[in-house]
C-alpha atoms as a PDB file:
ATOM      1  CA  UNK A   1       0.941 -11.555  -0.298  1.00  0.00           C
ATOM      2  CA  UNK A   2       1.037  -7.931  -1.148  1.00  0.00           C
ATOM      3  CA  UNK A   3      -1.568  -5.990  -3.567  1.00  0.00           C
ATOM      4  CA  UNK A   4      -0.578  -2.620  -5.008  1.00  0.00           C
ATOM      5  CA  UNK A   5      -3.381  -0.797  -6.533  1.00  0.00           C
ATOM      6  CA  UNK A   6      -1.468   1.798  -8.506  1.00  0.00           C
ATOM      7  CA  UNK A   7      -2.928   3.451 -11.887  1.00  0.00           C
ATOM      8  CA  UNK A   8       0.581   4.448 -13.450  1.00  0.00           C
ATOM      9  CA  UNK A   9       1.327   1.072 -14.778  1.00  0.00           C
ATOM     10  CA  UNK A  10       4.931   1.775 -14.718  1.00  0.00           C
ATOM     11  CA  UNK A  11       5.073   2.790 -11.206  1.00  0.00           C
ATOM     12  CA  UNK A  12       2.907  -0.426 -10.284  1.00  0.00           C
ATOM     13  CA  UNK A  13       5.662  -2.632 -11.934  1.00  0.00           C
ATOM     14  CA  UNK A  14       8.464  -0.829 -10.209  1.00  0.00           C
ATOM     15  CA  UNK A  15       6.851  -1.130  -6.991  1.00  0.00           C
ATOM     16  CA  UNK A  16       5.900  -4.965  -7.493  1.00  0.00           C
ATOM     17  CA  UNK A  17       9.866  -5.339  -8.719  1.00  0.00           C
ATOM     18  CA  UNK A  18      10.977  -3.916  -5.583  1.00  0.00           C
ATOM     19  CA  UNK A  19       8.647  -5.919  -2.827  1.00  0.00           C
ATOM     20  CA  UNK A  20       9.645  -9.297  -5.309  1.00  0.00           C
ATOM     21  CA  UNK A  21      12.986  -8.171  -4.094  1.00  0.00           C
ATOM     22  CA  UNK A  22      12.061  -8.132  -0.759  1.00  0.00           C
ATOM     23  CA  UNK A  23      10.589 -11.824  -1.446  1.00  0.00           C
ATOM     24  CA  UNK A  24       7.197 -10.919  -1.206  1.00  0.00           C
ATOM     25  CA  UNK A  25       4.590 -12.334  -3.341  1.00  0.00           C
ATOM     26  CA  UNK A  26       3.071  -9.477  -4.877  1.00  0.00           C
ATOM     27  CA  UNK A  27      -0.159  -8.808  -7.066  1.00  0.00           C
ATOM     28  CA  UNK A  28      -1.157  -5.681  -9.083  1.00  0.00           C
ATOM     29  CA  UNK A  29      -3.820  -3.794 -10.215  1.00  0.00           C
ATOM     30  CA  UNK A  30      -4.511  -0.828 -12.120  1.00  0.00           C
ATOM     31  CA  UNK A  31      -7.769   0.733 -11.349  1.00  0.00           C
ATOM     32  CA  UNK A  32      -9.802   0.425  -8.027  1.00  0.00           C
ATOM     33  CA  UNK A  33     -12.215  -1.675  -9.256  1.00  0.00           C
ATOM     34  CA  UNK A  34      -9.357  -4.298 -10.652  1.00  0.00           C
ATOM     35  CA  UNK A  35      -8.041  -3.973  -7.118  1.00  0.00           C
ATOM     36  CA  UNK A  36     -11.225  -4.491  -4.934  1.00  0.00           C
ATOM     37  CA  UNK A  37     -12.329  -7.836  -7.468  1.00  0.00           C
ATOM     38  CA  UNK A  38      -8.167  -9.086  -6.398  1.00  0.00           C
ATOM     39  CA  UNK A  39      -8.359  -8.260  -2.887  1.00  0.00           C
ATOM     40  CA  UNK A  40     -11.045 -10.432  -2.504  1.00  0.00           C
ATOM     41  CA  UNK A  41      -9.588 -13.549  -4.754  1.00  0.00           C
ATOM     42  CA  UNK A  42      -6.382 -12.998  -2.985  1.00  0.00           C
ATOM     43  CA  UNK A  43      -6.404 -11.953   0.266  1.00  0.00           C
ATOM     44  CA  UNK A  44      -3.969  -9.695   0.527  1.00  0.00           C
ATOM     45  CA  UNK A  45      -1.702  -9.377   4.161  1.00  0.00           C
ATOM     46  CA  UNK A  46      -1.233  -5.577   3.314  1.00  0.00           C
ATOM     47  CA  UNK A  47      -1.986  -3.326   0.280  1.00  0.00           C
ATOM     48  CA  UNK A  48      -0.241  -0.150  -1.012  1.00  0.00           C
ATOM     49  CA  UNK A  49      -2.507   2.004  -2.632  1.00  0.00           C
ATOM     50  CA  UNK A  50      -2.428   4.937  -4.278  1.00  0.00           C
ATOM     51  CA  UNK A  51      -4.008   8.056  -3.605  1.00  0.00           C
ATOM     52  CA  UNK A  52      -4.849   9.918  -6.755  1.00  0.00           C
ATOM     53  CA  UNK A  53      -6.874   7.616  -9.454  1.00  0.00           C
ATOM     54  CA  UNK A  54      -9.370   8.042 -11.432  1.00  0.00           C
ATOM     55  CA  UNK A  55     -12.564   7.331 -11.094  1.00  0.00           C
ATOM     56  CA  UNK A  56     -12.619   5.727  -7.274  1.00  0.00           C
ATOM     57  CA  UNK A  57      -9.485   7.685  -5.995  1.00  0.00           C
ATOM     58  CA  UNK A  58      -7.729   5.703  -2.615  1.00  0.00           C
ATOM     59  CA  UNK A  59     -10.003   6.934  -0.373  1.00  0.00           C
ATOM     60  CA  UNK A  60     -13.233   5.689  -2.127  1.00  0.00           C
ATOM     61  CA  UNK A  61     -11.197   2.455  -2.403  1.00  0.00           C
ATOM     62  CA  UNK A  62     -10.254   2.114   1.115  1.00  0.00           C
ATOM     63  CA  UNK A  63     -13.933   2.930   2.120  1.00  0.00           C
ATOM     64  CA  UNK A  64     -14.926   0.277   0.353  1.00  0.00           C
ATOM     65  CA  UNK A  65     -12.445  -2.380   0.889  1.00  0.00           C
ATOM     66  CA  UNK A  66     -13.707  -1.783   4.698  1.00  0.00           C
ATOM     67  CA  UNK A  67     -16.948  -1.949   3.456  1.00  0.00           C
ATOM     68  CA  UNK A  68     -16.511  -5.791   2.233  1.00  0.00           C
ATOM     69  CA  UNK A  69     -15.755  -6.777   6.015  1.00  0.00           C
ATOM     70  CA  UNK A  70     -13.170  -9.775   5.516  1.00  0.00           C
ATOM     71  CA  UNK A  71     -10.541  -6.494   4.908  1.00  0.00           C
ATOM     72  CA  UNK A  72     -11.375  -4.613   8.712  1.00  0.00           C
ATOM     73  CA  UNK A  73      -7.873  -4.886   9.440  1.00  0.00           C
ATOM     74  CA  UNK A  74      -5.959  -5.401   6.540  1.00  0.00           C
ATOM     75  CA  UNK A  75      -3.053  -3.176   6.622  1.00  0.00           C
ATOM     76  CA  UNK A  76      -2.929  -0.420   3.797  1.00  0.00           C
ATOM     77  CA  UNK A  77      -0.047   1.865   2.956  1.00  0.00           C
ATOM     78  CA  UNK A  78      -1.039   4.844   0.869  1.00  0.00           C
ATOM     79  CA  UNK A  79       1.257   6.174  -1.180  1.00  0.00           C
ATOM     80  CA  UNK A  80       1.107   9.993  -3.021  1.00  0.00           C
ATOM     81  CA  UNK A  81       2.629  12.715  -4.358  1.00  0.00           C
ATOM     82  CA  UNK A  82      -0.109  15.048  -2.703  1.00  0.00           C
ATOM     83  CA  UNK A  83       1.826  16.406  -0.239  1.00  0.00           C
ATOM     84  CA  UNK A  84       0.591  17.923   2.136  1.00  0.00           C
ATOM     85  CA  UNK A  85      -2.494  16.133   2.265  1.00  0.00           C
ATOM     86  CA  UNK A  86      -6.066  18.124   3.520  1.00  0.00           C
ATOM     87  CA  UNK A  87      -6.726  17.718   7.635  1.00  0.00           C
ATOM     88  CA  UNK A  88     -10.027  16.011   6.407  1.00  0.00           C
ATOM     89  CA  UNK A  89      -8.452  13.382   3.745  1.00  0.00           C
ATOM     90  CA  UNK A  90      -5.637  12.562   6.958  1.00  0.00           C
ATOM     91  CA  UNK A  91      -8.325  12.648   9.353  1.00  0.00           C
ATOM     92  CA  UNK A  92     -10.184   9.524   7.212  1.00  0.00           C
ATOM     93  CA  UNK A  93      -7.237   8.009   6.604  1.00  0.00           C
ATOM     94  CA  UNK A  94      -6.272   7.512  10.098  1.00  0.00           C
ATOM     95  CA  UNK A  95      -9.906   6.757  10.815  1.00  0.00           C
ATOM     96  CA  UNK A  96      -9.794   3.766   8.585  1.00  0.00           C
ATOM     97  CA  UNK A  97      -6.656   2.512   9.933  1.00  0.00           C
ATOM     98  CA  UNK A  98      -4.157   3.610   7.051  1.00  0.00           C
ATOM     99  CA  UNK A  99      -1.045   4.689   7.284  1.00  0.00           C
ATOM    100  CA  UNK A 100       0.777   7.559   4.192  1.00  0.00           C
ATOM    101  CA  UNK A 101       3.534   7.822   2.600  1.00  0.00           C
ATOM    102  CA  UNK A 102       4.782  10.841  -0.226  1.00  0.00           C
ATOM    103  CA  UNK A 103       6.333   9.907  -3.352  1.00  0.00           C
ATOM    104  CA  UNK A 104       8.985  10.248  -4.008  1.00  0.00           C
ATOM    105  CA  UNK A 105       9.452   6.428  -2.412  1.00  0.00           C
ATOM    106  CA  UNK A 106      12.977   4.703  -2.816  1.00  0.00           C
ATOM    107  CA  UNK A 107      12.304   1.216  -3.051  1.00  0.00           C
ATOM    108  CA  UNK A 108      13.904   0.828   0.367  1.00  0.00           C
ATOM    109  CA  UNK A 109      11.112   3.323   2.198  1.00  0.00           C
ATOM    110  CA  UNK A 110       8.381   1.076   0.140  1.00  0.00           C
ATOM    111  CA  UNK A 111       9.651  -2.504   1.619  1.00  0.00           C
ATOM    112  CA  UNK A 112      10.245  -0.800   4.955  1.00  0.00           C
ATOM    113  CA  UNK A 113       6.544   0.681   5.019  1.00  0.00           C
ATOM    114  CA  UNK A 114       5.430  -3.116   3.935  1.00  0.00           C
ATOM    115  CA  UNK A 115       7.186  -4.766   6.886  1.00  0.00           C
ATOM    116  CA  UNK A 116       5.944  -1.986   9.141  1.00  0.00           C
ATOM    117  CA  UNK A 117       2.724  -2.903   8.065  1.00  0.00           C
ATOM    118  CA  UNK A 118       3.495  -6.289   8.700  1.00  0.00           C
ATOM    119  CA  UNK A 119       4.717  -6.436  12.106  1.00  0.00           C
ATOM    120  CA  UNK A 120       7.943  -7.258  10.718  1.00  0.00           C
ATOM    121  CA  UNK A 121      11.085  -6.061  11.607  1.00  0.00           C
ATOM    122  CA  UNK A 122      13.528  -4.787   8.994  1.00  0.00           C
ATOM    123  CA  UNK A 123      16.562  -6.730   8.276  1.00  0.00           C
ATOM    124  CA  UNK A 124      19.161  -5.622  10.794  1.00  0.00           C
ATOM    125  CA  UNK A 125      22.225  -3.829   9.844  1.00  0.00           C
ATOM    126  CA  UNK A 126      25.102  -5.843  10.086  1.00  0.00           C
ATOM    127  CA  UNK A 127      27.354  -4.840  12.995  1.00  0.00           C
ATOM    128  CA  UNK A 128      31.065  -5.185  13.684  1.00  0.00           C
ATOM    129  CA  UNK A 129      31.678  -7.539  17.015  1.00  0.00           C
ATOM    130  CA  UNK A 130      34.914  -6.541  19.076  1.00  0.00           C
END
């Protein structure tokens, strides 16, 4: 199960369109509080967040998704268009166990970061046997 917290409602549904794709079961919310209440109904395996909301931007978000102790090591992928991000906002990042990727995303990088996340391996190309 896969929670993007993504403020650009648009970009939320394309997201949640592409990991469907990917048949994941996916969940999405629109402002960091909406995502911390569904992250804890849920249970999410990994979220994609992104960086640059408003009120309780990623980082807040991520601090406090930490915070709530049954998330210590749920995998987040952070996505934004801040590129390149301040030494100090990285730094915290990697502190807290996240790892970043810049928009623009294909849908491809976004599934690919997911089964990163995940441990999983992406599907293998298919190969031509001699």
């Amino acid at each position: 199960m896969i929670l993007v917290v993504e403020d650009d409602a648009v970009l939320g549904d394309i997201f949640a369109r592409a990991l469907r794709g990917a048949g994941y079961e996916v969940f999405v919310a629109t402002t960091a509080d909406a995502g911390l209440e569904k992250a804890k109904v849920v249970r999410p395996a990994v979220v994609v967040l992104d960086f640059r909301m408003p009120k309780i931007d990623g980082l807040g978000f991520l601090y406090r998704l930490r915070a709530a102790g049954a998330h210590l090591r749920t995998p987040v992928l952070v996505v934004t268009g801040e590129s390149p991000l301040a030494d100090d906002v990285r730094a915290q990042f990697d502190e807290l166990g996240a790892s970043v990727r810049y928009k623009p995303i294909t849908p491809e990088q976004l599934v690919d970061g997911v089964r990163l996340a995940l441990g999983e391996s992406p599907p293998s190309a298919q190969r031509l046997v001699w």
